[in-house]
PDB file of N, CA and C in Angstrom:
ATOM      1  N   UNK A   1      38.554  25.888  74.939  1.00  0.00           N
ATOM      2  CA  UNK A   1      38.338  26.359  76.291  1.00  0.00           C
ATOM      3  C   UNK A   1      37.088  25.681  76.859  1.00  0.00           C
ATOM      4  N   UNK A   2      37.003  25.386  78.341  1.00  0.00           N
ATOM      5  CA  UNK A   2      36.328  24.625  78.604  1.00  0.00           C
ATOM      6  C   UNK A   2      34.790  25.920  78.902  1.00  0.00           C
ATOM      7  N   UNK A   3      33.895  25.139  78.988  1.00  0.00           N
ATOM      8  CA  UNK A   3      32.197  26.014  79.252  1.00  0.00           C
ATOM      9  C   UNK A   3      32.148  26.130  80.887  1.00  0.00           C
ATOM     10  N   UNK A   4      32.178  27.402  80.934  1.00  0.00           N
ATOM     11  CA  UNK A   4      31.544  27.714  82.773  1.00  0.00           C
ATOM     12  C   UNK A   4      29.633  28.046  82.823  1.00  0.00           C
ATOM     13  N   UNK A   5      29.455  27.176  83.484  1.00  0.00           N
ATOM     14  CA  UNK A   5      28.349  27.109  83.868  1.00  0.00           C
ATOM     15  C   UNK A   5      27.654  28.173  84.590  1.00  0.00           C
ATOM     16  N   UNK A   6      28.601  28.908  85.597  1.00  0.00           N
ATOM     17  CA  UNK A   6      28.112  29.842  86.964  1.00  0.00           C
ATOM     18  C   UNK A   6      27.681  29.327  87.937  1.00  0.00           C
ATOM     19  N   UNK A   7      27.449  27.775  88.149  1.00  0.00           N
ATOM     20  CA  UNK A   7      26.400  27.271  88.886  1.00  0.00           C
ATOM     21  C   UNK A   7      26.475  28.016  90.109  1.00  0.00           C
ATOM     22  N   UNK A   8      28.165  28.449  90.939  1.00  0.00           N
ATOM     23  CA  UNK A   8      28.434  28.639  91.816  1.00  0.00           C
ATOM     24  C   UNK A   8      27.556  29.519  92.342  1.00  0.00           C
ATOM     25  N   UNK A   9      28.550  30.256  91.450  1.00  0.00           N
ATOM     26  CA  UNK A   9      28.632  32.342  91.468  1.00  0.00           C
ATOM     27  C   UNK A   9      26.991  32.735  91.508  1.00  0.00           C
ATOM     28  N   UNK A  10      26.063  32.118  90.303  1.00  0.00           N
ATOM     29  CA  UNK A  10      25.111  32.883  90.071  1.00  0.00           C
ATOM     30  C   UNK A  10      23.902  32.379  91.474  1.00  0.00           C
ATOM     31  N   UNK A  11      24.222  30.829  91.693  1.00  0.00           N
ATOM     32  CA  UNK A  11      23.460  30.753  93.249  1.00  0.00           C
ATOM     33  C   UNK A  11      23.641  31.489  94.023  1.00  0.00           C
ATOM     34  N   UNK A  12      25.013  31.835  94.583  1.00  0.00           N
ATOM     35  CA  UNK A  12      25.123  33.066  95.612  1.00  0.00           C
ATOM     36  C   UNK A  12      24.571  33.860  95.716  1.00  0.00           C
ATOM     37  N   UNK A  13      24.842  34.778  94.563  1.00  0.00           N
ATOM     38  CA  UNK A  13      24.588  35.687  93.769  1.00  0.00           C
ATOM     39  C   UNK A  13      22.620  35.874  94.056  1.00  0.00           C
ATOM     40  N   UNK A  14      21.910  34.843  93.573  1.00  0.00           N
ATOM     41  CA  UNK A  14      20.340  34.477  93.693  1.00  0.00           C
ATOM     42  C   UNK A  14      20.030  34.394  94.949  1.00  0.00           C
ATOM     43  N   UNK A  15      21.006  33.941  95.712  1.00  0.00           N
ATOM     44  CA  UNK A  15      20.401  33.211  97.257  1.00  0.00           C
ATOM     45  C   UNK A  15      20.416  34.498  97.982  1.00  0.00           C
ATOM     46  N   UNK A  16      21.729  35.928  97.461  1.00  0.00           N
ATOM     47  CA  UNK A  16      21.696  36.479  98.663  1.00  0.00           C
ATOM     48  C   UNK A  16      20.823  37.822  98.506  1.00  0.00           C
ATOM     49  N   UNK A  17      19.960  37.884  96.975  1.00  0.00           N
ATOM     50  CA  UNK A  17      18.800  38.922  96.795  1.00  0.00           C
ATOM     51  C   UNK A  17      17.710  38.171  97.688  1.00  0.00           C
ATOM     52  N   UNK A  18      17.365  36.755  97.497  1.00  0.00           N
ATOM     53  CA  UNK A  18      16.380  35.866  98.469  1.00  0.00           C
ATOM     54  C   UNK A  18      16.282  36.436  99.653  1.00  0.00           C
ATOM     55  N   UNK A  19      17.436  36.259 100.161  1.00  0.00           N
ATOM     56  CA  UNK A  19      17.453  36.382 101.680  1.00  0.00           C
ATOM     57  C   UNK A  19      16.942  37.555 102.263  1.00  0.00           C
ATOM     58  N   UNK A  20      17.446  39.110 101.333  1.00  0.00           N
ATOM     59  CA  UNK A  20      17.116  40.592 101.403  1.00  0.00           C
ATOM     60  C   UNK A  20      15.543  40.142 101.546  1.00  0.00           C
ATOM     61  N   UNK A  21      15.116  39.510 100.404  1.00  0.00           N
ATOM     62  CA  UNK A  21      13.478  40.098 100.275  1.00  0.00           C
ATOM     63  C   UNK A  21      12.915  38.728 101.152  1.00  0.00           C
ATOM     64  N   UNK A  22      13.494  38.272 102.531  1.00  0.00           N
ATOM     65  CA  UNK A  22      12.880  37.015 103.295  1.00  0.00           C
ATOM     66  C   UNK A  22      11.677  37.831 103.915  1.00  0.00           C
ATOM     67  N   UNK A  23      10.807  37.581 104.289  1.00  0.00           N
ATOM     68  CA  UNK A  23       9.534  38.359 104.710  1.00  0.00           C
ATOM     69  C   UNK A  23       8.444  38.982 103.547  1.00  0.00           C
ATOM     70  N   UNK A  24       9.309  39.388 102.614  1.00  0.00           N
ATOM     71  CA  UNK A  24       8.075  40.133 101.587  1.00  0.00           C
ATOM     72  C   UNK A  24       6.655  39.011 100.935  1.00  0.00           C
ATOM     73  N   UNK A  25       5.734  39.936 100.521  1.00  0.00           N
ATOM     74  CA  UNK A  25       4.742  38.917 100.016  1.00  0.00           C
ATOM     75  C   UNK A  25       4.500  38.188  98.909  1.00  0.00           C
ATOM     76  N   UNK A  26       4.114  37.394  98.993  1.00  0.00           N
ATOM     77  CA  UNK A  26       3.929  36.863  97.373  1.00  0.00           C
ATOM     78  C   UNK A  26       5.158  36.516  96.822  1.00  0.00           C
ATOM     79  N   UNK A  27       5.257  36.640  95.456  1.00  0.00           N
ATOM     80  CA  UNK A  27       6.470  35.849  94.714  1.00  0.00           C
ATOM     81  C   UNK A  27       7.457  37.128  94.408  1.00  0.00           C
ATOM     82  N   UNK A  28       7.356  38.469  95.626  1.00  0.00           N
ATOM     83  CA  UNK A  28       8.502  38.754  95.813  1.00  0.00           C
ATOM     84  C   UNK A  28       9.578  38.402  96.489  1.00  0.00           C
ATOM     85  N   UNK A  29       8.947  37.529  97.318  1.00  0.00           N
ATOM     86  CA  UNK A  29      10.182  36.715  98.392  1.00  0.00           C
ATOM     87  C   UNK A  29      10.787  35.407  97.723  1.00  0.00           C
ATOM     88  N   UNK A  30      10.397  34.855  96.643  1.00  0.00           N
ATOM     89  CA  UNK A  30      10.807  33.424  96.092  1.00  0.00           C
ATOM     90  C   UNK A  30      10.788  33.294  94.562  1.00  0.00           C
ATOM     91  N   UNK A  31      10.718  34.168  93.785  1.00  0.00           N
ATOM     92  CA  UNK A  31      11.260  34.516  92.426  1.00  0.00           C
ATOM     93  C   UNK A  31      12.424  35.544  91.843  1.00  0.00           C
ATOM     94  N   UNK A  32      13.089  35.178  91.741  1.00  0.00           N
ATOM     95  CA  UNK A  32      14.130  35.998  91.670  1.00  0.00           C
ATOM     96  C   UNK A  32      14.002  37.736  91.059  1.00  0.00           C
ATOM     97  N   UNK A  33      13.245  37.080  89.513  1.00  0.00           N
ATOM     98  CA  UNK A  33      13.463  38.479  88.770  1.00  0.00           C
ATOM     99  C   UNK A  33      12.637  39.771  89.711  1.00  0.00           C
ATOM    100  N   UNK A  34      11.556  39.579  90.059  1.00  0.00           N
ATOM    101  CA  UNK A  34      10.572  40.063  91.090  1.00  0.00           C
ATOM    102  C   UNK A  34      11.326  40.622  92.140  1.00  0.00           C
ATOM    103  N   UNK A  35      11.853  39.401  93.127  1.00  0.00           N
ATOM    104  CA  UNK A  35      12.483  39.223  94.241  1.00  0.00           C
ATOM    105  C   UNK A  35      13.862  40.616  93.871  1.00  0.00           C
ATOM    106  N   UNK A  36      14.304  40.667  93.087  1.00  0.00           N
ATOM    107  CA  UNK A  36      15.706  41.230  92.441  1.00  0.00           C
ATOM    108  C   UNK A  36      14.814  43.046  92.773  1.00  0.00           C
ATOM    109  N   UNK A  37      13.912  42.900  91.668  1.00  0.00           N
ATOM    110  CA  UNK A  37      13.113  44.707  91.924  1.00  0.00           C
ATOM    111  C   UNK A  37      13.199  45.327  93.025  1.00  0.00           C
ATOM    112  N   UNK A  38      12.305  43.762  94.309  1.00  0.00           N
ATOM    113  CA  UNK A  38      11.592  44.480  95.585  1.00  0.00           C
ATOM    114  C   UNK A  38      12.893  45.035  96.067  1.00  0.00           C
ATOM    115  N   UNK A  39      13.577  44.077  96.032  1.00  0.00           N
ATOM    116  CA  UNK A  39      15.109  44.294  96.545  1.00  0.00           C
ATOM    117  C   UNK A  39      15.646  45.700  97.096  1.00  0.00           C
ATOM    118  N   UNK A  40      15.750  46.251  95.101  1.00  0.00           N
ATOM    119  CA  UNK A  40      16.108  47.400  95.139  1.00  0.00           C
ATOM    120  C   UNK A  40      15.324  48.764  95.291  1.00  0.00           C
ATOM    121  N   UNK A  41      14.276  48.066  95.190  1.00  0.00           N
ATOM    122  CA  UNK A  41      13.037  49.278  95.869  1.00  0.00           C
ATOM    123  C   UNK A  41      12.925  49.737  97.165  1.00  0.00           C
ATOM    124  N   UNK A  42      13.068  48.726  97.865  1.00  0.00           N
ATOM    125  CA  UNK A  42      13.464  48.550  99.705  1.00  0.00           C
ATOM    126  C   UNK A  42      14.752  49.390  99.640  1.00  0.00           C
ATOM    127  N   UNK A  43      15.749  49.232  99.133  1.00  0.00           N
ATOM    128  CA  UNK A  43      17.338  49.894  99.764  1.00  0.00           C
ATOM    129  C   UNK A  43      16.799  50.864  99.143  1.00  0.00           C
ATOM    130  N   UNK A  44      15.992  51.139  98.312  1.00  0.00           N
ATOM    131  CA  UNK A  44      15.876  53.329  98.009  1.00  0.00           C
ATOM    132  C   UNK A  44      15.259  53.574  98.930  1.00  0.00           C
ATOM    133  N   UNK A  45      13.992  52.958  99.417  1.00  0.00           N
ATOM    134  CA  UNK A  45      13.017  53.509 100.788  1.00  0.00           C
ATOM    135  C   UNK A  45      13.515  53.419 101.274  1.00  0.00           C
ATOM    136  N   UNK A  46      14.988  52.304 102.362  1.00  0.00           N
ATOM    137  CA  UNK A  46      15.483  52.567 103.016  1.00  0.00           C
ATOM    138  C   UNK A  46      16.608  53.784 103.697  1.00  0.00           C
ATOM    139  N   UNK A  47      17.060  54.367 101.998  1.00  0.00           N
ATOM    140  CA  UNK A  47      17.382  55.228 102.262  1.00  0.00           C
ATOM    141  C   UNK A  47      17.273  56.475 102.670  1.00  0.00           C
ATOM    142  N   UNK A  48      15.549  56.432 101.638  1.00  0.00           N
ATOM    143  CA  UNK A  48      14.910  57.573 102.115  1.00  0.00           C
ATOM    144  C   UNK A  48      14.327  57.754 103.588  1.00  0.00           C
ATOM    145  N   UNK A  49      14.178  56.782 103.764  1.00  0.00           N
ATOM    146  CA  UNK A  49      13.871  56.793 105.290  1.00  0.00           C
ATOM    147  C   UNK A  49      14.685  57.038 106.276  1.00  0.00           C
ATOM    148  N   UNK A  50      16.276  56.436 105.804  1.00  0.00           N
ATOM    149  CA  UNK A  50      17.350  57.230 107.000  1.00  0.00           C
ATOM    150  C   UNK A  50      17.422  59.199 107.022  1.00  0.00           C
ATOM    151  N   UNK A  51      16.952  59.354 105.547  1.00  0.00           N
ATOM    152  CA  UNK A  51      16.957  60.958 105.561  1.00  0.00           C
ATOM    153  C   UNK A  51      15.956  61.552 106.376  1.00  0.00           C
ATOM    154  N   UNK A  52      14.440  60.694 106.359  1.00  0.00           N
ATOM    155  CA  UNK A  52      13.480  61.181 106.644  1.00  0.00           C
ATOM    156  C   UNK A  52      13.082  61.170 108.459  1.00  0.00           C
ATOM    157  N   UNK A  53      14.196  60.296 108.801  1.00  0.00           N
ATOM    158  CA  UNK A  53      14.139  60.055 110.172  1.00  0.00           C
ATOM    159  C   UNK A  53      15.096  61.315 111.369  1.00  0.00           C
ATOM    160  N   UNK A  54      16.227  61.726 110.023  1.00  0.00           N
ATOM    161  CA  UNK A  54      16.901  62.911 110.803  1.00  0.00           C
ATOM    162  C   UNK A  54      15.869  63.923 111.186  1.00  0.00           C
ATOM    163  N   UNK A  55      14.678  64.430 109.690  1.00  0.00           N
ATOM    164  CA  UNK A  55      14.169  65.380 110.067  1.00  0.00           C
ATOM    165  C   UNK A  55      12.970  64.994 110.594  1.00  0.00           C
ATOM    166  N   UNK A  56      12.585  63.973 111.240  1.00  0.00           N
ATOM    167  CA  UNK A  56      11.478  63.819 111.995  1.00  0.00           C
ATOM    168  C   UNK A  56      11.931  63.865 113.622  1.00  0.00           C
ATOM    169  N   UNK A  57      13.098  63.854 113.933  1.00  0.00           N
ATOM    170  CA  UNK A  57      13.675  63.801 115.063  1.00  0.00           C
ATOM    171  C   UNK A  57      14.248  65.127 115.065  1.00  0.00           C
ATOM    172  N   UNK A  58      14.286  66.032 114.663  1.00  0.00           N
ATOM    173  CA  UNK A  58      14.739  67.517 114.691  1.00  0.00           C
ATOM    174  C   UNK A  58      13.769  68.396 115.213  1.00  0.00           C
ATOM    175  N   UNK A  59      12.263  67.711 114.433  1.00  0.00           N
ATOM    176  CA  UNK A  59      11.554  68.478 114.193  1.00  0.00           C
ATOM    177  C   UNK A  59      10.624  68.091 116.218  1.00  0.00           C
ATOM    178  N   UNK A  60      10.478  66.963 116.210  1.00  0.00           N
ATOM    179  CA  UNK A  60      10.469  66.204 117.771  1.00  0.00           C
ATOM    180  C   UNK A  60      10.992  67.440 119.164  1.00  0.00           C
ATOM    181  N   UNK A  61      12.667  67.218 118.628  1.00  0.00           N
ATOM    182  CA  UNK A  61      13.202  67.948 119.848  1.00  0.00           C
ATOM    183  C   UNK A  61      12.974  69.654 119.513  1.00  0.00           C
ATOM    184  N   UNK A  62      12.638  70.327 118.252  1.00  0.00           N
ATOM    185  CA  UNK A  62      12.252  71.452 118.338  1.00  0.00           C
ATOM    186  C   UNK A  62      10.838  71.768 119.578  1.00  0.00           C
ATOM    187  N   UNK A  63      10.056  70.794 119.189  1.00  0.00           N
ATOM    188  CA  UNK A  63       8.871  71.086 119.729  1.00  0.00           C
ATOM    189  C   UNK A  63       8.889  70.396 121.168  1.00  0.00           C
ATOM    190  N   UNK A  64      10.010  69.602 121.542  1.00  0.00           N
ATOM    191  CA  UNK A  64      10.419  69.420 123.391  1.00  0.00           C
ATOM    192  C   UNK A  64      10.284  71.248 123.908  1.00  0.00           C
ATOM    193  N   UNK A  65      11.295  71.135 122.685  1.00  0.00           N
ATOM    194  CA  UNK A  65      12.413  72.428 123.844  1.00  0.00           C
ATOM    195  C   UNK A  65      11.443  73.762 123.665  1.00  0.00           C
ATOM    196  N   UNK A  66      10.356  73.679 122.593  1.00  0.00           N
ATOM    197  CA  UNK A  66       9.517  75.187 122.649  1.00  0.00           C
ATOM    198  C   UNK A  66       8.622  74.740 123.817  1.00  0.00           C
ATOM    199  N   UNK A  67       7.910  73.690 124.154  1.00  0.00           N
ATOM    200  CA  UNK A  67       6.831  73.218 124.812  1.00  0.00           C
ATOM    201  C   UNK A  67       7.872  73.280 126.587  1.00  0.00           C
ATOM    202  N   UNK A  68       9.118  73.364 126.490  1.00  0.00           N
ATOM    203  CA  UNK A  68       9.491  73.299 128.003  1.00  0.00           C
ATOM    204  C   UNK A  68       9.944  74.948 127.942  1.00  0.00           C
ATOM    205  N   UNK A  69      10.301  75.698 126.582  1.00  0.00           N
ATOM    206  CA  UNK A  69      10.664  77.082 126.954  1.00  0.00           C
ATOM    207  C   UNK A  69       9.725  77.866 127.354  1.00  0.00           C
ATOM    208  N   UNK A  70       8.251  77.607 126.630  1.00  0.00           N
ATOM    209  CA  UNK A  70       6.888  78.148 126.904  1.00  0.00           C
ATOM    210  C   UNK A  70       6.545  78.090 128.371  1.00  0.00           C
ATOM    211  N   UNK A  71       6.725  77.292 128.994  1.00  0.00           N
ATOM    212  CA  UNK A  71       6.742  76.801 130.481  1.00  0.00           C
ATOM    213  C   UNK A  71       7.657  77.751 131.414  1.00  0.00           C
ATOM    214  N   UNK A  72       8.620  78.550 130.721  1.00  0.00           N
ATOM    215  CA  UNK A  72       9.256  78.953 131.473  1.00  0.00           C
ATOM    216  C   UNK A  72       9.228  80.698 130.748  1.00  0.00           C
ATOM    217  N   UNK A  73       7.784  80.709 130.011  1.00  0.00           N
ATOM    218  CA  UNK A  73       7.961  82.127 129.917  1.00  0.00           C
ATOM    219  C   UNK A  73       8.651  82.844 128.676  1.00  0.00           C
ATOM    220  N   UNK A  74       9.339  81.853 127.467  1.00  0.00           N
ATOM    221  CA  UNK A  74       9.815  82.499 126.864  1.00  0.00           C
ATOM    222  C   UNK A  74       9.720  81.535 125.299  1.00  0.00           C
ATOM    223  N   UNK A  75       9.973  81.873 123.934  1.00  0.00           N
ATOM    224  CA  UNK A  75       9.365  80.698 122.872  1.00  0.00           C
ATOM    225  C   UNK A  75      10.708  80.576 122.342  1.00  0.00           C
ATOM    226  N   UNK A  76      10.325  79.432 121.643  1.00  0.00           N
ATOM    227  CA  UNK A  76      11.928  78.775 120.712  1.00  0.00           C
ATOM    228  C   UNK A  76      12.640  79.789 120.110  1.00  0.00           C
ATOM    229  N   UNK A  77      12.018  80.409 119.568  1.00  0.00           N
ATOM    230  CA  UNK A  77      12.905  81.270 118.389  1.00  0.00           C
ATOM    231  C   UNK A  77      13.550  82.235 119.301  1.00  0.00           C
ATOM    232  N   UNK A  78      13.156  82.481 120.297  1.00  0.00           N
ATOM    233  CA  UNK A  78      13.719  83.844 121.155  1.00  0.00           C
ATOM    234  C   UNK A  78      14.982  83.242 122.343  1.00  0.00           C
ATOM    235  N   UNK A  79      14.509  81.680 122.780  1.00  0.00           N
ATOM    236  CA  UNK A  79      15.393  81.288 123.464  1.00  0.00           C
ATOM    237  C   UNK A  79      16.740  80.516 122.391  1.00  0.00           C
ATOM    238  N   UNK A  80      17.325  80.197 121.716  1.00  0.00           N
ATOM    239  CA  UNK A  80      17.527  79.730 120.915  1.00  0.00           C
ATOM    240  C   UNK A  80      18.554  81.274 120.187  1.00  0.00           C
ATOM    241  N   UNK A  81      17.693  82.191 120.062  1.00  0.00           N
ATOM    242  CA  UNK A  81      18.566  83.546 119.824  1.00  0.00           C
ATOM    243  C   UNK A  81      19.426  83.787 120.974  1.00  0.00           C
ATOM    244  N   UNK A  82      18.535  83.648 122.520  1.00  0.00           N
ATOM    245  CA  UNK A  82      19.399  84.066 123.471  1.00  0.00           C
ATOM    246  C   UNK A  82      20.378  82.974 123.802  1.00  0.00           C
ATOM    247  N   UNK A  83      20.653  81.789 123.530  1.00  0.00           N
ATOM    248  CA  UNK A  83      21.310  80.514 123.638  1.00  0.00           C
ATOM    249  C   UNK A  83      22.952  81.261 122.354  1.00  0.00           C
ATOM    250  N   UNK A  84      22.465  81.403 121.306  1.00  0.00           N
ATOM    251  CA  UNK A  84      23.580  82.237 120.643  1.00  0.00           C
ATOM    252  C   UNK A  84      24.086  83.071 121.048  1.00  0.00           C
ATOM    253  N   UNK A  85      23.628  83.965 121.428  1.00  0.00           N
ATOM    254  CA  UNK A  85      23.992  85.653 121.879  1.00  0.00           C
ATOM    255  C   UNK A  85      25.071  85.152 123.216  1.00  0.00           C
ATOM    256  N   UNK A  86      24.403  84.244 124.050  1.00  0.00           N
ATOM    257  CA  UNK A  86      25.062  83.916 125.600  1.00  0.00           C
ATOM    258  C   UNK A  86      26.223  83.135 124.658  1.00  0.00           C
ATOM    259  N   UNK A  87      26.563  82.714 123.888  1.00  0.00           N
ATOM    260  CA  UNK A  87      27.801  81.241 123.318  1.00  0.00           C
ATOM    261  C   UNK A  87      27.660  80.203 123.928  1.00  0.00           C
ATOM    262  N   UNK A  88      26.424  79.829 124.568  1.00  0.00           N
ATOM    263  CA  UNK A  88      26.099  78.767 124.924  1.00  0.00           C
ATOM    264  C   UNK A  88      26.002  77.417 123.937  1.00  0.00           C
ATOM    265  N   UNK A  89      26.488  76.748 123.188  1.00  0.00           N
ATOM    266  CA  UNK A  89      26.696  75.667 122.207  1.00  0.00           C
ATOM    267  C   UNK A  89      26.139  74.278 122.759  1.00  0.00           C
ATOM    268  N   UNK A  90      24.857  74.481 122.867  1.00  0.00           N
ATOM    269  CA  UNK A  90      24.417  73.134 123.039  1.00  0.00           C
ATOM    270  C   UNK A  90      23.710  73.030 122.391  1.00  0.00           C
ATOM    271  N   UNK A  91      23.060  71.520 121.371  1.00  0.00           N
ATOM    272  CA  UNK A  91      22.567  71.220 120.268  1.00  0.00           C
ATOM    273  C   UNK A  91      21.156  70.920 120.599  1.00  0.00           C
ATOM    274  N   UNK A  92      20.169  70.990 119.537  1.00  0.00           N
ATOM    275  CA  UNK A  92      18.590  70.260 119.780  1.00  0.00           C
ATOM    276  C   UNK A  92      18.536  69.274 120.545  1.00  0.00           C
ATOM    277  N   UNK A  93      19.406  68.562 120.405  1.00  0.00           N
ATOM    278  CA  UNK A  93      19.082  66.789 120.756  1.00  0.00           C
ATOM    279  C   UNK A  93      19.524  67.261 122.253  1.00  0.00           C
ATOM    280  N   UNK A  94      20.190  67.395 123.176  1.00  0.00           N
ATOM    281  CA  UNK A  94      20.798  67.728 124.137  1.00  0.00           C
ATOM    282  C   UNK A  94      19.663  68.614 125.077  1.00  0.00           C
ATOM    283  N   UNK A  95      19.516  70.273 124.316  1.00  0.00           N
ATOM    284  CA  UNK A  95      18.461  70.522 124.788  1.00  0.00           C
ATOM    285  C   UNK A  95      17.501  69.958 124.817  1.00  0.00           C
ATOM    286  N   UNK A  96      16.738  69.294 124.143  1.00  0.00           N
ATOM    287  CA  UNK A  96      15.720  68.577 124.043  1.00  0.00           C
ATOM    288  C   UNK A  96      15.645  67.421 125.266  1.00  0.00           C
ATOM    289  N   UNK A  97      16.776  66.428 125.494  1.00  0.00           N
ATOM    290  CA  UNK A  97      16.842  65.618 126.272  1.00  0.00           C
ATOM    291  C   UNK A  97      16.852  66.320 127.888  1.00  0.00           C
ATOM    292  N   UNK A  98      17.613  67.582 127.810  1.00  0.00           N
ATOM    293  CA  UNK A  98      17.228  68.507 129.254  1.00  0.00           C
ATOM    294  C   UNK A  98      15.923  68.593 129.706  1.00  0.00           C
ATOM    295  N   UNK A  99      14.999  68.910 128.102  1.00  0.00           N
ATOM    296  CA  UNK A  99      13.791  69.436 128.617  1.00  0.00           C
ATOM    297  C   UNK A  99      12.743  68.608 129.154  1.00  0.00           C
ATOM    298  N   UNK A 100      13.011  67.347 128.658  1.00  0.00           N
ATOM    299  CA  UNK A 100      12.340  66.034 128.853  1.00  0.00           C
ATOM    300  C   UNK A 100      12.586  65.695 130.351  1.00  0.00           C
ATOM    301  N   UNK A 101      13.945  65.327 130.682  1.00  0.00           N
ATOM    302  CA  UNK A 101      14.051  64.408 131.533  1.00  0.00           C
ATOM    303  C   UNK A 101      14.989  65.597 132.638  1.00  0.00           C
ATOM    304  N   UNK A 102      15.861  66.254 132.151  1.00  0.00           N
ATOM    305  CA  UNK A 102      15.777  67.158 133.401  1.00  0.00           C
ATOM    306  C   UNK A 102      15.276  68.666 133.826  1.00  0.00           C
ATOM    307  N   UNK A 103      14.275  69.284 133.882  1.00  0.00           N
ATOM    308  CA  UNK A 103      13.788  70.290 133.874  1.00  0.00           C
ATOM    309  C   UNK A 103      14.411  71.402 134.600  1.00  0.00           C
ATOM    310  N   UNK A 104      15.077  70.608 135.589  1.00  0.00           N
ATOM    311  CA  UNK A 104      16.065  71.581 136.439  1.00  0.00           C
ATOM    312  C   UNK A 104      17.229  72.089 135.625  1.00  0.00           C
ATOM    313  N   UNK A 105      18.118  71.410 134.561  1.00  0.00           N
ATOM    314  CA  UNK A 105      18.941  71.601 134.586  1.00  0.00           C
ATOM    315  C   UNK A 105      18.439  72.866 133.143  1.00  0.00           C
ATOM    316  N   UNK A 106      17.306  71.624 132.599  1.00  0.00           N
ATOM    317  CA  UNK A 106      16.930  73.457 131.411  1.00  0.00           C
ATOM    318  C   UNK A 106      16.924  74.652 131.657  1.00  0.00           C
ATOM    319  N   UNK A 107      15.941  75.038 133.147  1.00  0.00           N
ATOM    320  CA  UNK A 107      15.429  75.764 133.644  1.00  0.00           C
ATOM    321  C   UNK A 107      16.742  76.652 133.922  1.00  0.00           C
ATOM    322  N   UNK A 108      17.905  76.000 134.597  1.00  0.00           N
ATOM    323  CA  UNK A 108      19.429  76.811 134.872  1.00  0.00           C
ATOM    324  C   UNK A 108      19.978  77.023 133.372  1.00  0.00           C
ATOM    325  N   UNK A 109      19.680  76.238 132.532  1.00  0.00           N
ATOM    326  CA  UNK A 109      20.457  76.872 131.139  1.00  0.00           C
ATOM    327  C   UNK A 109      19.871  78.072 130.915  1.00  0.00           C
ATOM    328  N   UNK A 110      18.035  78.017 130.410  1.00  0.00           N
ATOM    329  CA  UNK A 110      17.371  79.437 130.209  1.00  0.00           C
ATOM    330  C   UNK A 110      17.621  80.858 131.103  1.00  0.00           C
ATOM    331  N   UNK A 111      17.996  80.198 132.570  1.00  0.00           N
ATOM    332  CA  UNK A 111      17.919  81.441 133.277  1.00  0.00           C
ATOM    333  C   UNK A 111      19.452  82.227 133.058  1.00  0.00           C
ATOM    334  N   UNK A 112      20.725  81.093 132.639  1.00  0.00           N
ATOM    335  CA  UNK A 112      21.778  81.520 132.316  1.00  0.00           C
ATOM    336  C   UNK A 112      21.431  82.343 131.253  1.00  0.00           C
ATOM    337  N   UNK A 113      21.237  81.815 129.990  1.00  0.00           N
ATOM    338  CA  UNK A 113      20.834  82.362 128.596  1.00  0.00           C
ATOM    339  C   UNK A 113      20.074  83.673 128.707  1.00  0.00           C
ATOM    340  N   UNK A 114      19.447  84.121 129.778  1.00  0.00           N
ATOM    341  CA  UNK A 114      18.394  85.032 129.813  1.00  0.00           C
ATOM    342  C   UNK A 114      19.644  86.134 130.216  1.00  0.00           C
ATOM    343  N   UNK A 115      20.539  85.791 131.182  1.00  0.00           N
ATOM    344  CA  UNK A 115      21.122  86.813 132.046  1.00  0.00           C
ATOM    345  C   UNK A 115      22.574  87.032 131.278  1.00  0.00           C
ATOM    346  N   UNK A 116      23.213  86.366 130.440  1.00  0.00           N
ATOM    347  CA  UNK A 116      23.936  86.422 129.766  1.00  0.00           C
ATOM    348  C   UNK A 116      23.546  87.946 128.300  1.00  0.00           C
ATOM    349  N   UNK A 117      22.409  87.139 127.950  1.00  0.00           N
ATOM    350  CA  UNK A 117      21.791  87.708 126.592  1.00  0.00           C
ATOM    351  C   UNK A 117      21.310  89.392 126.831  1.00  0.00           C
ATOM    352  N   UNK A 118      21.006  89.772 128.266  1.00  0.00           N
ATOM    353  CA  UNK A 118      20.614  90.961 128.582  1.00  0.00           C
ATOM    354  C   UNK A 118      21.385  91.799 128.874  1.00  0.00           C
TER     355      UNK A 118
END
């Protein structure tokens, strides 16, 4: 049987951990075995970071929508109860984007939520 080399396969293979770690410092960007680690160290932080970005953006529009409910007289946890009680189904991100950019239209959700909930 004839001898396979890999020359192909294992360049690919080398070129396309390279490419992942293009930017890093030192002889993590241009040594493989190194280059191979940072690699996989990056896709775990990266992952952790897609987790860590849901709850940094949760935690964001919590504190929109208490900082625009406070404004109108009433706090998260209580508007948020009365948002349930009314079956009003609108999410953080949504409220949050009301409270930001349209104040009018929050201001008509809370006063719904208020008169519903009572």
């Amino acid at each position: 049987m004839s001898r396979a080399k890999r020359g192909f396969k294992a360049r690919r293979r080398r070129n396309a951990v390279l490419k992942r770690t293009k930017g890093f410092f030192g002889r993590r960007k241009n040594t493989f075995r190194i280059a191979h680690d940072s690699a996989i160290r990056a896709g775990v932080y990266a992952y952790i970071g897609r987790k860590l970005k849901k709850r940094d953006f949760r935690g964001l529009w919590i504190q929109r929508i208490n900082a625009a409910a406070r404004e109108l007289g009433t706090k998260y946890s209580v508007l948020m109860h009365m948002l349930t009680k009314a079956d009003i189904q609108l999410d953080r991100k949504v409220l949050a984007s009301m409270a930001y950019s349209d104040p009018e239209g929050f201001k008509a959700v809370v006063e719904f939520a208020k008169q519903k909930a009572a």
